[in-house]
Protein backbone atom coordinates (compact mmCIF):
# COMPACT_ATOMS: atom_id res chain seq x y z
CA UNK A 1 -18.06 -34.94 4.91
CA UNK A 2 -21.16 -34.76 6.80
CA UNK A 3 -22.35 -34.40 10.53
CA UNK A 4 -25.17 -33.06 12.66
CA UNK A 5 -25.01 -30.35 10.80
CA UNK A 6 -25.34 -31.49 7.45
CA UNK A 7 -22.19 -31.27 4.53
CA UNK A 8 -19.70 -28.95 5.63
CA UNK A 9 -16.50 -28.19 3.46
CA UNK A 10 -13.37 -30.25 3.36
CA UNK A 11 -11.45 -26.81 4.28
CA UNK A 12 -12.88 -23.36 5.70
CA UNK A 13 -10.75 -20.56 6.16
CA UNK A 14 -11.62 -17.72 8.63
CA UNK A 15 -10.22 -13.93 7.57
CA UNK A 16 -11.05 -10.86 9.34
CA UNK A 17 -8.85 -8.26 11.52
CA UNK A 18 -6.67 -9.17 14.44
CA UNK A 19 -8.68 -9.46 17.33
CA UNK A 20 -11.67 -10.73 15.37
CA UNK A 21 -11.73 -13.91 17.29
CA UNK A 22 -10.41 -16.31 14.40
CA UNK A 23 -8.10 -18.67 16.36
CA UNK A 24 -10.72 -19.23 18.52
CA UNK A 25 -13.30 -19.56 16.56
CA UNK A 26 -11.41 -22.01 14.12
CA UNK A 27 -10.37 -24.58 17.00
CA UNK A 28 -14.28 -24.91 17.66
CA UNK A 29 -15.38 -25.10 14.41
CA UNK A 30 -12.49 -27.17 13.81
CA UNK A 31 -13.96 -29.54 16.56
CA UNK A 32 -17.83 -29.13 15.86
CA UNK A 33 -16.98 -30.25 12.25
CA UNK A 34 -14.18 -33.23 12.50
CA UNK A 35 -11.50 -31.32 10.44
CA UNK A 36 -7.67 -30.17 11.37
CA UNK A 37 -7.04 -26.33 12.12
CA UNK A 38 -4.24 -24.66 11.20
CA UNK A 39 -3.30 -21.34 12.65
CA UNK A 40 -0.95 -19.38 9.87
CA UNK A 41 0.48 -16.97 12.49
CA UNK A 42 1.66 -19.88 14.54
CA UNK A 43 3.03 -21.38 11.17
CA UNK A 44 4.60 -18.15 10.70
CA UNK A 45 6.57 -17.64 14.00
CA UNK A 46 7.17 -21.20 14.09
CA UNK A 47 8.98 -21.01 10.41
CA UNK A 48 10.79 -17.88 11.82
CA UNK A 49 11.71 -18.60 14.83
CA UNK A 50 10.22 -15.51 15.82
CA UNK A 51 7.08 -13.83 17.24
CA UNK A 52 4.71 -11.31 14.90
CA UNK A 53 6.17 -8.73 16.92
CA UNK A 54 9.96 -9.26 16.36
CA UNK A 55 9.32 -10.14 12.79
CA UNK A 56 8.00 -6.61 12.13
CA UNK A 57 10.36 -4.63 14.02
CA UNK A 58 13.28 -7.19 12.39
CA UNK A 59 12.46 -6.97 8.52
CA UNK A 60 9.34 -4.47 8.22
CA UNK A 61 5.42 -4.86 7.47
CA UNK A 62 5.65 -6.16 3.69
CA UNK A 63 8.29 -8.84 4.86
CA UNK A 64 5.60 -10.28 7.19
CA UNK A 65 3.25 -9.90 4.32
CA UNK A 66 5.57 -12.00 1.96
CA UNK A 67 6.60 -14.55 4.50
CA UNK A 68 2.81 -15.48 5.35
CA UNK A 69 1.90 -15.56 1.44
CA UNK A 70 4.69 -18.46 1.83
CA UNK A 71 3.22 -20.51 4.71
CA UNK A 72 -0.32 -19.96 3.04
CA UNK A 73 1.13 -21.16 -0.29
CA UNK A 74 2.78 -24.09 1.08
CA UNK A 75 0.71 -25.75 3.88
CA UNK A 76 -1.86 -28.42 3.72
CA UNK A 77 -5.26 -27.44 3.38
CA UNK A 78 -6.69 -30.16 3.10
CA UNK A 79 -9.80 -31.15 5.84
CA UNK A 80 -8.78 -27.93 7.66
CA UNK A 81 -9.88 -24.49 9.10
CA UNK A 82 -7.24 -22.59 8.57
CA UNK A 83 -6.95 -19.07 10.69
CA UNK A 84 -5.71 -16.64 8.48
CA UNK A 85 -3.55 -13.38 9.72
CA UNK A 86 -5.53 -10.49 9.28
CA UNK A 87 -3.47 -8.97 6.66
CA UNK A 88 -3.73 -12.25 4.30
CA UNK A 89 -5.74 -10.22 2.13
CA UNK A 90 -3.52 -8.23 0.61
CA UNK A 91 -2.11 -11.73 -1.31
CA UNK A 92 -3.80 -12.34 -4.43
CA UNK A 93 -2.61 -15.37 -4.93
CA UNK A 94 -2.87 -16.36 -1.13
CA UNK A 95 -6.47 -15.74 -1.80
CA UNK A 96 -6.99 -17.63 -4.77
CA UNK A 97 -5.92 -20.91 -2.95
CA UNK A 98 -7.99 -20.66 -0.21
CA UNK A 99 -11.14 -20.08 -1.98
CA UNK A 100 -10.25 -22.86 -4.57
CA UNK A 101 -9.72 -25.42 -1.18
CA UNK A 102 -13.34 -23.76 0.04
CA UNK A 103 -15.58 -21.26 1.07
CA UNK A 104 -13.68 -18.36 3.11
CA UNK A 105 -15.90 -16.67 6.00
CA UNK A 106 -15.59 -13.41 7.24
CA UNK A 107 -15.49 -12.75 10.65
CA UNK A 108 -16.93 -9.10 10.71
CA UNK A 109 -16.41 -7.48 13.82
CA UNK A 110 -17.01 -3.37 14.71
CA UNK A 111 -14.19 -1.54 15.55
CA UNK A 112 -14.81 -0.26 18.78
CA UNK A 113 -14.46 -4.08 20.02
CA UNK A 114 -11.76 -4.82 18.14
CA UNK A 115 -9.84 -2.22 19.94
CA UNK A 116 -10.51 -2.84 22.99
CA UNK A 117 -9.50 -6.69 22.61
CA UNK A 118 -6.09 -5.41 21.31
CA UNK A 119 -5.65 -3.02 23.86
CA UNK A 120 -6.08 -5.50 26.21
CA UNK A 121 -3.47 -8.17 24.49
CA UNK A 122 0.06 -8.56 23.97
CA UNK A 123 1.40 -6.78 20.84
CA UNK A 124 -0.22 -8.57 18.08
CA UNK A 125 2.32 -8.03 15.37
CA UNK A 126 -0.16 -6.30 12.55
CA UNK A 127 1.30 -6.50 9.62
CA UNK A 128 0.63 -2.87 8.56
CA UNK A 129 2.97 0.81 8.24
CA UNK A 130 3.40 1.82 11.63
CA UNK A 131 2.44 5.15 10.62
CA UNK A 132 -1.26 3.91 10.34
CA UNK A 133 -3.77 3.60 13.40
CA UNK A 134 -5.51 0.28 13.71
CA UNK A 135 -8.98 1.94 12.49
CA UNK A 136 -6.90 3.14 9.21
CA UNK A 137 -5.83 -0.43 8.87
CA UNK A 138 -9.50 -1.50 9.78
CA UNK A 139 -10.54 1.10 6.96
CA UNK A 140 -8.19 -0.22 4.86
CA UNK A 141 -9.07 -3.82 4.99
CA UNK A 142 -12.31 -4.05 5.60
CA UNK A 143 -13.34 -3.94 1.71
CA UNK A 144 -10.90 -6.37 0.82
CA UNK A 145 -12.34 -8.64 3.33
CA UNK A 146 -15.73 -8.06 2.04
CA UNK A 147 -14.43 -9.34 -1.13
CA UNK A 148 -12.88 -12.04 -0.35
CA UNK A 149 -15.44 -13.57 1.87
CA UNK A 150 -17.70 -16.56 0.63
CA UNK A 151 -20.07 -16.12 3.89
CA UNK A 152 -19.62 -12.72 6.29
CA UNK A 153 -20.60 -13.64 10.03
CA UNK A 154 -21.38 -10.70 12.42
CA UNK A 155 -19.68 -11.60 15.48
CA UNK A 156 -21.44 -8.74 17.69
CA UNK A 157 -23.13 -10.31 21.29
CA UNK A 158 -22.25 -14.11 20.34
CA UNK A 159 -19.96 -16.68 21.56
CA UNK A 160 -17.10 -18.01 20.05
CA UNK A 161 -19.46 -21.35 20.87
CA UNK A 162 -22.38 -19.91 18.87
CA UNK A 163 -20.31 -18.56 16.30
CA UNK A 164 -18.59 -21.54 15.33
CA UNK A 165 -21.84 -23.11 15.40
CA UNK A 166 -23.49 -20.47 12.99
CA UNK A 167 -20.85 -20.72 10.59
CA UNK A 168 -20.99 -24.64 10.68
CA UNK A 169 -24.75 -24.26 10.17
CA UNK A 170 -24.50 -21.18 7.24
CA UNK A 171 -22.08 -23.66 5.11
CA UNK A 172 -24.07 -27.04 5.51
CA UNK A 173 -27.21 -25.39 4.14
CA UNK A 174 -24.96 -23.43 1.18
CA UNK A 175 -22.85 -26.83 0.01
């Protein structure tokens, strides 16, 4: 597939913490490159019939954990940008099939503004021990996201315009 931007990927899959700016991101760069986008978390509560939220405080942290493994394991990939949930790192095997449908980009955001944009939200439904803070879960992840990701953007001071833009850019010069 090609565009203004050069070849992109038939499937790009954004990881990175809640609040990182992936659902927004991925319906631009969804648009600026012709493909589908798939938000997992939607998948999720749509599957349950549930919010994040309730599904935590229902069946736990590793339940939500499981269940999105599922909807990552069985949804199309194909000519998407897929929005993962932040916690889709801790599946192996979740991981393996989105790098072997393409490259998975890393949406690296500082912590300070990542708290403040989940401050100011609706309870997010992080799938993490509710005995840890979000910087111990930011702690946590932040390695695995590291090594996981194809291509790490730094979201600090840009648009979700420009970022979508960047990434679209950073891939067509890498495929």
């Amino acid at each position: 597939m090609t565009n203004i931007h050069g070849a992109i990927p038939d499937t790009i899959s954004l990881i990175g913490m809640p609040g990182a700016g992936k659902s927004t991101v991925g319906i631009l760069l969804a648009k600026l490159g012709g493909l589908r986008f798939a938000d997992t978390d939607l998948d999720i509560q749509v599957r349950e019939q549930a919010t994040l939220q309730e599904i935590l405080e229902r069946d736990g942290h590793l339940r939500l954990r499981a269940i999105e493994e599922e909807v990552l394991l069985e949804i199309p990939l194909e000519q998407t940008v897929v929005s993962t949930g932040g916690s889709v790192v801790y599946s192996e095997r979740a991981m393996a099939r989105l790098r072997a449908a393409g490259p998975t980009v890393y949406l690296q955001t500082d912590l300070a503004t990542l708290e403040q944009r989940v401050a100011a939200a609706p309870p997010r439904g992080i799938a993490s021990s509710m005995a840890q803070s979000y910087a111990e879960v930011f702690a946590e992840r932040t390695p695995l996201y590291r090594r996981f990701a194809d291509l790490t953007i730094d979201t600090a001071g840009k648009t979700p315009d420009a970022l979508a833009a960047e990434i679209l850019l950073q891939l067509g010069t890498r495929h």
